[in-house]
Protein backbone atom coordinates (compact mmCIF):
# COMPACT_ATOMS: atom_id res chain seq x y z
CA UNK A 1 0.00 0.00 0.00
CA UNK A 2 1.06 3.26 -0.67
CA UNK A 3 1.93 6.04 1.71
CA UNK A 4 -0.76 8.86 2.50
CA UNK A 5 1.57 11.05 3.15
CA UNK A 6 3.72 10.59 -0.41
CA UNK A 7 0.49 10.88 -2.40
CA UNK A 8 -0.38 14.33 -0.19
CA UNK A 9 2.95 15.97 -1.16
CA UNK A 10 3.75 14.14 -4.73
CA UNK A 11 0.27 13.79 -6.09
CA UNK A 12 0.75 14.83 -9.38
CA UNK A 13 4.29 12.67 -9.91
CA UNK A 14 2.32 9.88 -8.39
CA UNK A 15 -0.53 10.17 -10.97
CA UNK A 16 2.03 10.18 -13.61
CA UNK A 17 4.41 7.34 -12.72
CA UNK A 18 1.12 4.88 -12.31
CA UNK A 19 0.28 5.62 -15.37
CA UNK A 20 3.26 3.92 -16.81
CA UNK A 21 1.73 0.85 -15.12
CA UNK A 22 -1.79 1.67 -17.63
CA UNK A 23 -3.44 2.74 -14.41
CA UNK A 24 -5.21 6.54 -14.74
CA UNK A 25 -5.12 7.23 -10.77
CA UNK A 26 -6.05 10.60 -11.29
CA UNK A 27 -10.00 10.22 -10.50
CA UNK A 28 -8.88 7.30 -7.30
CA UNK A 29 -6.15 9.91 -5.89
CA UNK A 30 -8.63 12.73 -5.72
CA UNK A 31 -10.69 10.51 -3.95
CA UNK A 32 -8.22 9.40 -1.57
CA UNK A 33 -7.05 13.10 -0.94
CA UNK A 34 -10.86 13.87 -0.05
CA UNK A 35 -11.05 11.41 2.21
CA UNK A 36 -7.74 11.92 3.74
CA UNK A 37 -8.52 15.19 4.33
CA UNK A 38 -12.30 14.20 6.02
CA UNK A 39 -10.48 11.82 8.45
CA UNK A 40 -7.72 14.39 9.24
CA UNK A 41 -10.83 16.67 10.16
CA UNK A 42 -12.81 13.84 12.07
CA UNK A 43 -9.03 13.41 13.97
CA UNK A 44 -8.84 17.47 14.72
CA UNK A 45 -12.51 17.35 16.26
CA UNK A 46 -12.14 14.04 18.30
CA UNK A 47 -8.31 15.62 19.78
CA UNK A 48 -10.28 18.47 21.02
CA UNK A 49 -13.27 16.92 22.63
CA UNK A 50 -10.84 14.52 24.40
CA UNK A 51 -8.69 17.18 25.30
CA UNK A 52 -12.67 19.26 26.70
CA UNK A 53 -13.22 16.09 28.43
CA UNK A 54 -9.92 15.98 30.31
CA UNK A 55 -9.50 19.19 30.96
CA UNK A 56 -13.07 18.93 32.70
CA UNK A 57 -12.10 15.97 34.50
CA UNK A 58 -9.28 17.87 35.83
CA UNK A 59 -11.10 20.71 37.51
CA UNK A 60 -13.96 18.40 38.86
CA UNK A 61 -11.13 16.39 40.42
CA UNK A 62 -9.79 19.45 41.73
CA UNK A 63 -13.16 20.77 42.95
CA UNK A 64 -14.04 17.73 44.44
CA UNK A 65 -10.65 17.32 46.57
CA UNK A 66 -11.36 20.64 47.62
CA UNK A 67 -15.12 20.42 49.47
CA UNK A 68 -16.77 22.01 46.58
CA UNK A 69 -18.82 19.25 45.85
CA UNK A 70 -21.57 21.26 44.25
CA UNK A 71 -19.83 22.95 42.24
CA UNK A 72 -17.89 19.63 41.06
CA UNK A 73 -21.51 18.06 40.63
CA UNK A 74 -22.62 20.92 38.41
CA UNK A 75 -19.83 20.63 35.95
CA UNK A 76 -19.75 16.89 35.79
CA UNK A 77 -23.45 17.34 34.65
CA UNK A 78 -21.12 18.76 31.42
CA UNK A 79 -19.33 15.38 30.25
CA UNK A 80 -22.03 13.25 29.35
CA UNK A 81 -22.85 15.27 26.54
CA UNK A 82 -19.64 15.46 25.83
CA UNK A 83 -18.39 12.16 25.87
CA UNK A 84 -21.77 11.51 23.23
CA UNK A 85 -20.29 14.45 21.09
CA UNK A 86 -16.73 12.27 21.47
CA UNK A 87 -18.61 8.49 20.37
CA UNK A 88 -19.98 10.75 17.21
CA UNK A 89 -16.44 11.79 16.13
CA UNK A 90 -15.08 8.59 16.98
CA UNK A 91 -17.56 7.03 15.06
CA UNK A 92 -17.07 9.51 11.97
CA UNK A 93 -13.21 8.72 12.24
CA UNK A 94 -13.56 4.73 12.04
CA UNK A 95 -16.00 5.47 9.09
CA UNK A 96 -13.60 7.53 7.43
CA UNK A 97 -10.55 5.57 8.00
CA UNK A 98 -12.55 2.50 6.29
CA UNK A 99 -13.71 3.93 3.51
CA UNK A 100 -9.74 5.93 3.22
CA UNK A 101 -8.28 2.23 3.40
CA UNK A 102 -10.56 0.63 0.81
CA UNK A 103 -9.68 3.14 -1.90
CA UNK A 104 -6.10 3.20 -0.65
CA UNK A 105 -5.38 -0.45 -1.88
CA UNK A 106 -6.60 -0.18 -4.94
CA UNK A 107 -3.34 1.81 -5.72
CA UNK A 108 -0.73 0.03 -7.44
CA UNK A 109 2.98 0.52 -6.24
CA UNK A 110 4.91 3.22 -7.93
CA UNK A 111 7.47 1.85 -10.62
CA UNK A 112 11.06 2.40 -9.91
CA UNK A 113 12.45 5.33 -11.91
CA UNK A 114 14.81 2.84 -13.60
CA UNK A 115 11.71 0.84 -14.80
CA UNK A 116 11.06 1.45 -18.51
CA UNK A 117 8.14 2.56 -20.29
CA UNK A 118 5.89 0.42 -22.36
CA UNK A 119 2.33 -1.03 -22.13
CA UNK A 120 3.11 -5.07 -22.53
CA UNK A 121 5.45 -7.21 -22.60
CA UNK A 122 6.95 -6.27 -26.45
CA UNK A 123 8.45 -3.00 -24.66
CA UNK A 124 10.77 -4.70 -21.58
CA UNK A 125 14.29 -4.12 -21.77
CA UNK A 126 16.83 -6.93 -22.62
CA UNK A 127 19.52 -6.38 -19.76
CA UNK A 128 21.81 -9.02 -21.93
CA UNK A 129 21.37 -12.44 -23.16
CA UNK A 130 23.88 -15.11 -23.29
CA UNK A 131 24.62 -19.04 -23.94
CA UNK A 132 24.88 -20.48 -27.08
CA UNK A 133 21.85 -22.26 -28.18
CA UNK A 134 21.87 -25.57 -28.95
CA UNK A 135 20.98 -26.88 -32.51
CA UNK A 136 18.92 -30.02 -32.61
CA UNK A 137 18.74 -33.01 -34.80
CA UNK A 138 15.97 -33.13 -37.18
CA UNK A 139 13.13 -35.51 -35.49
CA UNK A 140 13.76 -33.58 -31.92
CA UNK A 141 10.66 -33.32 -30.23
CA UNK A 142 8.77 -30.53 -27.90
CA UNK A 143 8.76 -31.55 -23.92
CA UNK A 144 5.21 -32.49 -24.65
CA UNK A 145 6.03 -35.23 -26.51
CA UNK A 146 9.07 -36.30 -24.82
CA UNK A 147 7.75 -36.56 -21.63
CA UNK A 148 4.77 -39.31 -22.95
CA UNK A 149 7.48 -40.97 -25.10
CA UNK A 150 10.44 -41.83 -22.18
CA UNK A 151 7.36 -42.10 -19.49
CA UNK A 152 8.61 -39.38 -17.46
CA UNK A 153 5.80 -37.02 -17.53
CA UNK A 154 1.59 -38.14 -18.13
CA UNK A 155 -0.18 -35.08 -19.25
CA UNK A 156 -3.61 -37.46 -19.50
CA UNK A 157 -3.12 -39.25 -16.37
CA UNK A 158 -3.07 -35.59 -14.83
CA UNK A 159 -6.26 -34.62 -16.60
CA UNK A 160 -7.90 -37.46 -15.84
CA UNK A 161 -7.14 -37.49 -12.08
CA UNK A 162 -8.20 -33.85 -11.72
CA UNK A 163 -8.03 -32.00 -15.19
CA UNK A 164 -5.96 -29.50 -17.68
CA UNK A 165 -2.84 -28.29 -15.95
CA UNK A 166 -1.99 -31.25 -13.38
CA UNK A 167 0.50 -33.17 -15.00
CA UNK A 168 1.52 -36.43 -13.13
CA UNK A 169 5.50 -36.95 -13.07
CA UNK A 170 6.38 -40.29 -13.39
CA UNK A 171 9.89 -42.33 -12.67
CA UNK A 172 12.95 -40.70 -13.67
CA UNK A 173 10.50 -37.35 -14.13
CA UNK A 174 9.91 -37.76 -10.25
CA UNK A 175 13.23 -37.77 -9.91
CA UNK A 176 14.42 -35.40 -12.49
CA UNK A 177 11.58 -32.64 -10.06
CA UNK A 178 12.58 -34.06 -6.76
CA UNK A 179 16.66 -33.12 -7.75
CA UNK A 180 16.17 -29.86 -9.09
CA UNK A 181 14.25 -28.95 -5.56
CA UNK A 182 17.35 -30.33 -3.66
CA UNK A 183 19.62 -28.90 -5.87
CA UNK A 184 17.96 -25.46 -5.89
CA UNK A 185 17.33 -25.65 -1.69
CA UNK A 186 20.82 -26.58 -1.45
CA UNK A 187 22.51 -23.74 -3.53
CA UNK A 188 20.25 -21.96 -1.56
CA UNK A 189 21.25 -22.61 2.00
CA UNK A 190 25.30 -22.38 0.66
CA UNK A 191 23.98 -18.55 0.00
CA UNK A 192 23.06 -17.43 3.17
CA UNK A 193 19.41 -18.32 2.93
CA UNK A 194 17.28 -20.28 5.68
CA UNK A 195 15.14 -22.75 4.89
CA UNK A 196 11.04 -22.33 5.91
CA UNK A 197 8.39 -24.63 4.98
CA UNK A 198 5.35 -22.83 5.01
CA UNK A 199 1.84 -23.99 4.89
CA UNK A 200 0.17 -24.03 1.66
CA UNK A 201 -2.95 -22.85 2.91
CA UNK A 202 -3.07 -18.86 3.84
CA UNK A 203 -5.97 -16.75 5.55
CA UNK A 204 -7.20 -13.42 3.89
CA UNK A 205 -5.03 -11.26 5.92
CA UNK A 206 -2.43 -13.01 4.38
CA UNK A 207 -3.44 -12.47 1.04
CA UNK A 208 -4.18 -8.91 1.34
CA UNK A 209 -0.16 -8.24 2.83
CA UNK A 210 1.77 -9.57 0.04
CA UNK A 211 -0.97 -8.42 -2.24
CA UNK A 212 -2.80 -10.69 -3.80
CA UNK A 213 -5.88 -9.79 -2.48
CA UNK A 214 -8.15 -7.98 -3.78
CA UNK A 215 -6.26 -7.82 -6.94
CA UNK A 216 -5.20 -11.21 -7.77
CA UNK A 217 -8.25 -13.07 -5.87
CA UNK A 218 -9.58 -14.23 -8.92
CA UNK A 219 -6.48 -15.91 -9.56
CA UNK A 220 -6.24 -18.14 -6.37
CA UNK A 221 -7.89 -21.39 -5.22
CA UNK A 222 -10.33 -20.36 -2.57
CA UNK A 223 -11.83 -22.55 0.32
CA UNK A 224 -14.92 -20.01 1.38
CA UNK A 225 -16.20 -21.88 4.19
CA UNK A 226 -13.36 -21.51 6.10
CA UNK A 227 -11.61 -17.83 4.33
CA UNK A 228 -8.36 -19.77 3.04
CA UNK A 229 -6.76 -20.10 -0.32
CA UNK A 230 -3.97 -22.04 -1.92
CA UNK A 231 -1.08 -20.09 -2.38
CA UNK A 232 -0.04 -19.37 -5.44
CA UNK A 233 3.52 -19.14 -4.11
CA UNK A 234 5.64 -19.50 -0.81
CA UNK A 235 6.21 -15.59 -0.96
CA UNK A 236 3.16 -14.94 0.13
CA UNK A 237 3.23 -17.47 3.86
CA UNK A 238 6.95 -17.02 4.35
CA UNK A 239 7.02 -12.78 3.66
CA UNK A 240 3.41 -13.05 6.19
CA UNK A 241 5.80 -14.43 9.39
CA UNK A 242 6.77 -10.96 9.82
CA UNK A 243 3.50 -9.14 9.36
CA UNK A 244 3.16 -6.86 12.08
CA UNK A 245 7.00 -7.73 13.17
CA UNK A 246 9.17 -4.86 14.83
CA UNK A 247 12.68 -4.93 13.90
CA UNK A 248 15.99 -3.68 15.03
CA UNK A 249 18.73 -2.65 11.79
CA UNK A 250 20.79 -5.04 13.38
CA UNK A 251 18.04 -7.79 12.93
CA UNK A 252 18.60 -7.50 8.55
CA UNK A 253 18.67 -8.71 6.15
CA UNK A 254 16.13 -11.83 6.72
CA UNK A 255 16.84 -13.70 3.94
CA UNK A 256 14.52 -16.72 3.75
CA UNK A 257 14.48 -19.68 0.76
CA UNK A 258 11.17 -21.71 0.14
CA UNK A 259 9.87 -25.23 -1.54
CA UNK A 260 5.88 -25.25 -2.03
CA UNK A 261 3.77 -26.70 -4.60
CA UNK A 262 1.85 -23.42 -6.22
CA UNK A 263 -1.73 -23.21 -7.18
CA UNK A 264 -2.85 -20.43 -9.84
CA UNK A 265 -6.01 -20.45 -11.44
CA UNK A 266 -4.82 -18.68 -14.57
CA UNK A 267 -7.93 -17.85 -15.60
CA UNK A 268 -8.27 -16.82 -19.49
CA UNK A 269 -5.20 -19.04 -20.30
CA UNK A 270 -5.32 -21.09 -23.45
CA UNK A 271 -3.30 -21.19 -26.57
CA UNK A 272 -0.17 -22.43 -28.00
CA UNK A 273 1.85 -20.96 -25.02
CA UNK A 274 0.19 -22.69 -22.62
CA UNK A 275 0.44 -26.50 -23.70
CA UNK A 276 2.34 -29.13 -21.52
CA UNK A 277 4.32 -27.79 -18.43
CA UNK A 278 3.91 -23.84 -20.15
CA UNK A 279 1.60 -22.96 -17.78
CA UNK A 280 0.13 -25.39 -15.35
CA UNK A 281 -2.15 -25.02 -12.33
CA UNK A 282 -0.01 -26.70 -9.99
CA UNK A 283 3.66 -26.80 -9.93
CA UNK A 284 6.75 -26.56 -7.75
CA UNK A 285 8.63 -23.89 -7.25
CA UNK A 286 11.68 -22.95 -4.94
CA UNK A 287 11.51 -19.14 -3.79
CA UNK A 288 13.70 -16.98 -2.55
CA UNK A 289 12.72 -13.86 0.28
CA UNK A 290 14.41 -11.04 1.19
CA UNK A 291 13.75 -8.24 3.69
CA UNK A 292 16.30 -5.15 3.76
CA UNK A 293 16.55 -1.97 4.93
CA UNK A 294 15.10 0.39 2.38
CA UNK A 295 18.70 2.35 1.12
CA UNK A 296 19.59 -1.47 0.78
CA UNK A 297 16.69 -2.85 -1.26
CA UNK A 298 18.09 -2.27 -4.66
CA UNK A 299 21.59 -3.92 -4.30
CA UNK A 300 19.87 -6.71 -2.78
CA UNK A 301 17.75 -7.31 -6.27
CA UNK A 302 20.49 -7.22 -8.14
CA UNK A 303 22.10 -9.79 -6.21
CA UNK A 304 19.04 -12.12 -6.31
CA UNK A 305 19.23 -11.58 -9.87
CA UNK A 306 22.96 -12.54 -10.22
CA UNK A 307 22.07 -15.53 -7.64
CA UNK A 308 19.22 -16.88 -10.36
CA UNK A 309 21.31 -16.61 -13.51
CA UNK A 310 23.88 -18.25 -11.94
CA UNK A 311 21.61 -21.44 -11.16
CA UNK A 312 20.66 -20.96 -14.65
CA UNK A 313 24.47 -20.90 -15.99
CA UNK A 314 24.64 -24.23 -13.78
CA UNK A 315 21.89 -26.09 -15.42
CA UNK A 316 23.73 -24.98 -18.70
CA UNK A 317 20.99 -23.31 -20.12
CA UNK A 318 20.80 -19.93 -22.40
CA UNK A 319 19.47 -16.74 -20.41
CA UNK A 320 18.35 -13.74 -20.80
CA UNK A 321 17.28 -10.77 -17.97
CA UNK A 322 14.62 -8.76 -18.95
CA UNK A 323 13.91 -5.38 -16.94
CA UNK A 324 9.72 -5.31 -17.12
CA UNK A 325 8.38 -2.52 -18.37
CA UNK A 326 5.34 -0.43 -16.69
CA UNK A 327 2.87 -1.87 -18.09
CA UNK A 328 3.82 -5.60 -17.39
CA UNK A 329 5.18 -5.11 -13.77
CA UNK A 330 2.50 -6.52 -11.25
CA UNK A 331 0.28 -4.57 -8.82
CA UNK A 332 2.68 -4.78 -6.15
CA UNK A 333 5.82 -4.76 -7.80
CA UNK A 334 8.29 -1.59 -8.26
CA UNK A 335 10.77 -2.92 -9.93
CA UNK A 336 11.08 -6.54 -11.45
CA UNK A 337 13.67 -8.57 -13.66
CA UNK A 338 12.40 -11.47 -15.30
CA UNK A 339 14.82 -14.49 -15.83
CA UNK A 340 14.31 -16.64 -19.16
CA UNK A 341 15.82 -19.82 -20.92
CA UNK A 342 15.58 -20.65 -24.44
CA UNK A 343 13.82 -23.47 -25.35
CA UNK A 344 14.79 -24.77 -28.55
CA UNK A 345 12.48 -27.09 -29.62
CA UNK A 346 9.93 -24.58 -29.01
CA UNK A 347 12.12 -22.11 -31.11
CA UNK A 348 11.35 -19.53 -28.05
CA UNK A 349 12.26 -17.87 -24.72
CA UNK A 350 10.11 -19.34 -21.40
CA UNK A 351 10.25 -16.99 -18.32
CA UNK A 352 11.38 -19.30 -15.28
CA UNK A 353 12.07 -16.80 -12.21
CA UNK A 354 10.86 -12.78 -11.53
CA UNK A 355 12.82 -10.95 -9.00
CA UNK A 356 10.96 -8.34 -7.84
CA UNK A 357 11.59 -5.26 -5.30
CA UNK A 358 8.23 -4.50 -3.43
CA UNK A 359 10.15 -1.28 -1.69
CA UNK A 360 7.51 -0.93 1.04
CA UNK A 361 4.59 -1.13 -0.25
CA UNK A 362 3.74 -4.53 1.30
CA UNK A 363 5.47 -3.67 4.96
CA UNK A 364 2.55 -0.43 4.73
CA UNK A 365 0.09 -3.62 4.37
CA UNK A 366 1.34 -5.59 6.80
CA UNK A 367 2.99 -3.51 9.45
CA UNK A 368 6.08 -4.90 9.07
CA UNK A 369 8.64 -1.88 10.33
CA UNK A 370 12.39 -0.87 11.50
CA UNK A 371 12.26 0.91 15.01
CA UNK A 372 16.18 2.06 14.91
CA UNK A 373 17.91 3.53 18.68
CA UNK A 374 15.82 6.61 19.35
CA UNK A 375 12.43 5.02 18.90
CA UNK A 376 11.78 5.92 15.15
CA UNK A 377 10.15 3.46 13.24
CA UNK A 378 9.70 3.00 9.03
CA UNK A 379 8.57 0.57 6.36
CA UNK A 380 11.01 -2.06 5.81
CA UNK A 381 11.86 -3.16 2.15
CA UNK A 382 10.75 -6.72 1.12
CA UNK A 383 12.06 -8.58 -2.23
CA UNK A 384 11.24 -11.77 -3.82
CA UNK A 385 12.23 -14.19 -6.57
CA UNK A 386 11.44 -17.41 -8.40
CA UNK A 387 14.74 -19.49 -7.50
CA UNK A 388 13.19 -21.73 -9.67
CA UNK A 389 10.55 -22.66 -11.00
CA UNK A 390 10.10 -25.96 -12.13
CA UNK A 391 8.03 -26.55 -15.12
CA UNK A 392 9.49 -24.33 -17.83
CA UNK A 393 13.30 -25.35 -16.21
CA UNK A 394 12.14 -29.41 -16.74
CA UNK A 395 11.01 -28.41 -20.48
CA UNK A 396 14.26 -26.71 -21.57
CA UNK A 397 16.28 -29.29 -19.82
CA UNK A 398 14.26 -31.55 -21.80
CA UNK A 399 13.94 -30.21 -25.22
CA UNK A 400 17.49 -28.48 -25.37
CA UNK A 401 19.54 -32.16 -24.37
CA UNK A 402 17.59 -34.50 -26.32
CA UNK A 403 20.00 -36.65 -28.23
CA UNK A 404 19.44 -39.87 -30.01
CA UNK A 405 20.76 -42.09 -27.62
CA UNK A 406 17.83 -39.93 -25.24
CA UNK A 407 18.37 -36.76 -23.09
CA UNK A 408 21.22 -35.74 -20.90
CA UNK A 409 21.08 -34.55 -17.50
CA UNK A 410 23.29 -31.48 -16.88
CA UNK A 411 26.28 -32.27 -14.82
CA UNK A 412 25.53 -30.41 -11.53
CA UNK A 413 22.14 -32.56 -11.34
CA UNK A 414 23.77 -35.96 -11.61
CA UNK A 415 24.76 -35.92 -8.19
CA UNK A 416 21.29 -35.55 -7.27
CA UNK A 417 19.29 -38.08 -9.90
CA UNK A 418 21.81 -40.41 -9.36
CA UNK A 419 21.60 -41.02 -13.49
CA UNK A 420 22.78 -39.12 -16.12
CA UNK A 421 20.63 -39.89 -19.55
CA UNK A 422 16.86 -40.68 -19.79
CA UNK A 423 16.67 -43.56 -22.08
């Protein structure tokens, strides 16, 4: 959530820099502004009744300690309308507060002034690309054909069992997921990351800290009767441990790493860049969380971004960073780098991990704060990154080492399959 007090002194630069996100805040910030200044009014009135009412209590304590019981009688006749007058403002206050918060988190975050402009995706910035990609024999395959033929991945089983987007992983598939998890955990924990595993079940309040609610609620799994949804990624349990957390500078950087299964709806997804393990409705992902001081935030993204291409450059894969434009950051996002592979029997480039810099607009949401020596407190900074995601990772690793004797494992996994080819 964004500060009240940046929007009252930068409105007009805040207007302008959502817009690069395709959001017109003009007619919602005007709003907010009213109401900010209504509650600031409701807060002036209710000040000065309390301070009436102890004032008042003041000199009928005085009166009474001094005999003049009358005359302390009389004016305590004075508070119960005032304390009536006090429940009204009070009650105007609340009211105002409500409605301030409700149009308050409908406000994206502001993009990073480094973030570049551009309405979609065909406008991000390439940071740099590199790898060589590999060129395959004639009869190679896509991942969605592989994984049927070598029995490593059923995309019908899956659909069967529950439906589109489930696939079931089978032998040395199980094993090809379950070693890029300990792989990616264990790189992980060498980097100064500890390990949490979170619940995969989250309440609203949860929801509505990192985010996702009310934007993205129509992208979650929800259980109504009981106000829980799936998450639709460890970010959102592990960042919620320290909603309403206190900390000291000393106490930072948290830096936490993640394995969950992940659970997205992805409504209105169909096409030819959604087939097999594209985009799924479950899959397993290992994230990384960070939570800085704020002059810190920004080295600490580009180190999670170095820390992902490097995995990357260990599974031997091609990369390429893109810096997200405006218009395809997310709600909550100021800054984000997406992290991509080439897959080359697809002929194209899958995203596998964002890195994203919330700055503080999900500490405002979840009260998560610094209190440094002399009482002061402010927003912490909180980051997070995809470090990886499976699905896209298993179909490059598939597609790019496909050879006709079958496909190669990269070196750094072997350790962990325990076999080197699928054959």
């Amino acid at each position: 959530m964004l500060s009240i007090q940046v929007i009252r002194e930068n409105q007009l630069e805040v207007i302008r820099r959502l817009s690069m996100k395709n959001f017109d805040a003009a007619e919602l910030i005007a709003s907010v502004l009213e109401l900010d200044e209504k509650r600031r009014e409701f807060q002036k009135q209710l000040d000065e009744l309390n301070s009436q009412s102890n004032q008042l209590a003041r000199e009928i304590g005085i009166l009474f300690k001094s005999g003049k019981t009358d005359e302390g009688n009389r004016l305590k006749e004075q508070t119960g309308p005032l304390k009536t007058r006090s429940k009204e403002a009070e009650a105007s206050l609340d009211a105002a507060k409500r409605e301030l918060d409700e149009r308050m988190v409908l406000l994206p975050n502001i993009p990073h002034s480094s973030v570049p402009k551009g309405s979609s995706a065909e406008n991000n910035e390439t940071v740099y690309e590199e790898g060589t990609i590999p060129e395959l024999p004639d009869a190679a395959i896509p991942h969605w054909e592989l994984g049927p033929r070598f029995g490593i991945i059923d995309f019908a089983l899956g659909t069967k069992i529950t439906g589109a987007g489930f696939p079931v992983y089978l032998n040395l598939g199980a094993g090809l997921q379950r070693a890029l998890i300990n792989f990616f955990l264990d790189q992980a924990l060498k980097s100064g990351y500890t390990e949490i595993q979170p619940p995969y079940l989250i309440n609203s309040a949860s929801g509505f800290g990192t985010g996702q609610l009310p934007d993205k609620d129509g992208q979650m799994y929800s259980i109504p009767e009981d106000d829980l949804y799936l998450i639709p990624t460890s970010e959102v349990p592990v960042t919620n441990i320290y909603r309403d957390v206190i900390f000291k500078p000393s106490d930072l950087p948290v830096k936490h790493v993640a394995y969950s299964a992940c659970f997205r709806r992805e409504a209105g997804s169909y096409g030819k860049d959604v087939r097999g393990l594209n985009r799924l409705h479950q899959f397993d992902k290992v994230e990384i969380v960070q939570i800085t001081e704020p002059d810190l935030s920004y080295d600490a993204l580009e180190e999670m971004r170095e820390y992902v291409t490097g995995l990357i450059r260990m599974l031997e894969l091609p990369l390429r960073v893109l810096n997200l434009c405006g218009g395809d950051i997310s709600f909550a996002s100021a800054k984000t780098y997406d992290m991509e592979v080439y897959s080359a029997a697809q002929k194209r480039w899958l995203e596998v991990s964002s890195v994203s810099n919330f700055e503080s607009f999900q500490s405002q949401r979840m009260k998560l704060r610094i209190k440094d020596d002399s009482g002061k407190t402010r927003p912490a900074h909180t980051l997070n990154g995809s470090a990886l995601a499976l699905p896209r990772i298993v179909a490059a690793i598939l597609e790019n080492n496909q050879t006709d004797k079958g496909i190669r494992i990269p070196e750094v996994l072997v350790p962990y399959t325990g076999f080197s080819i699928i054959s």
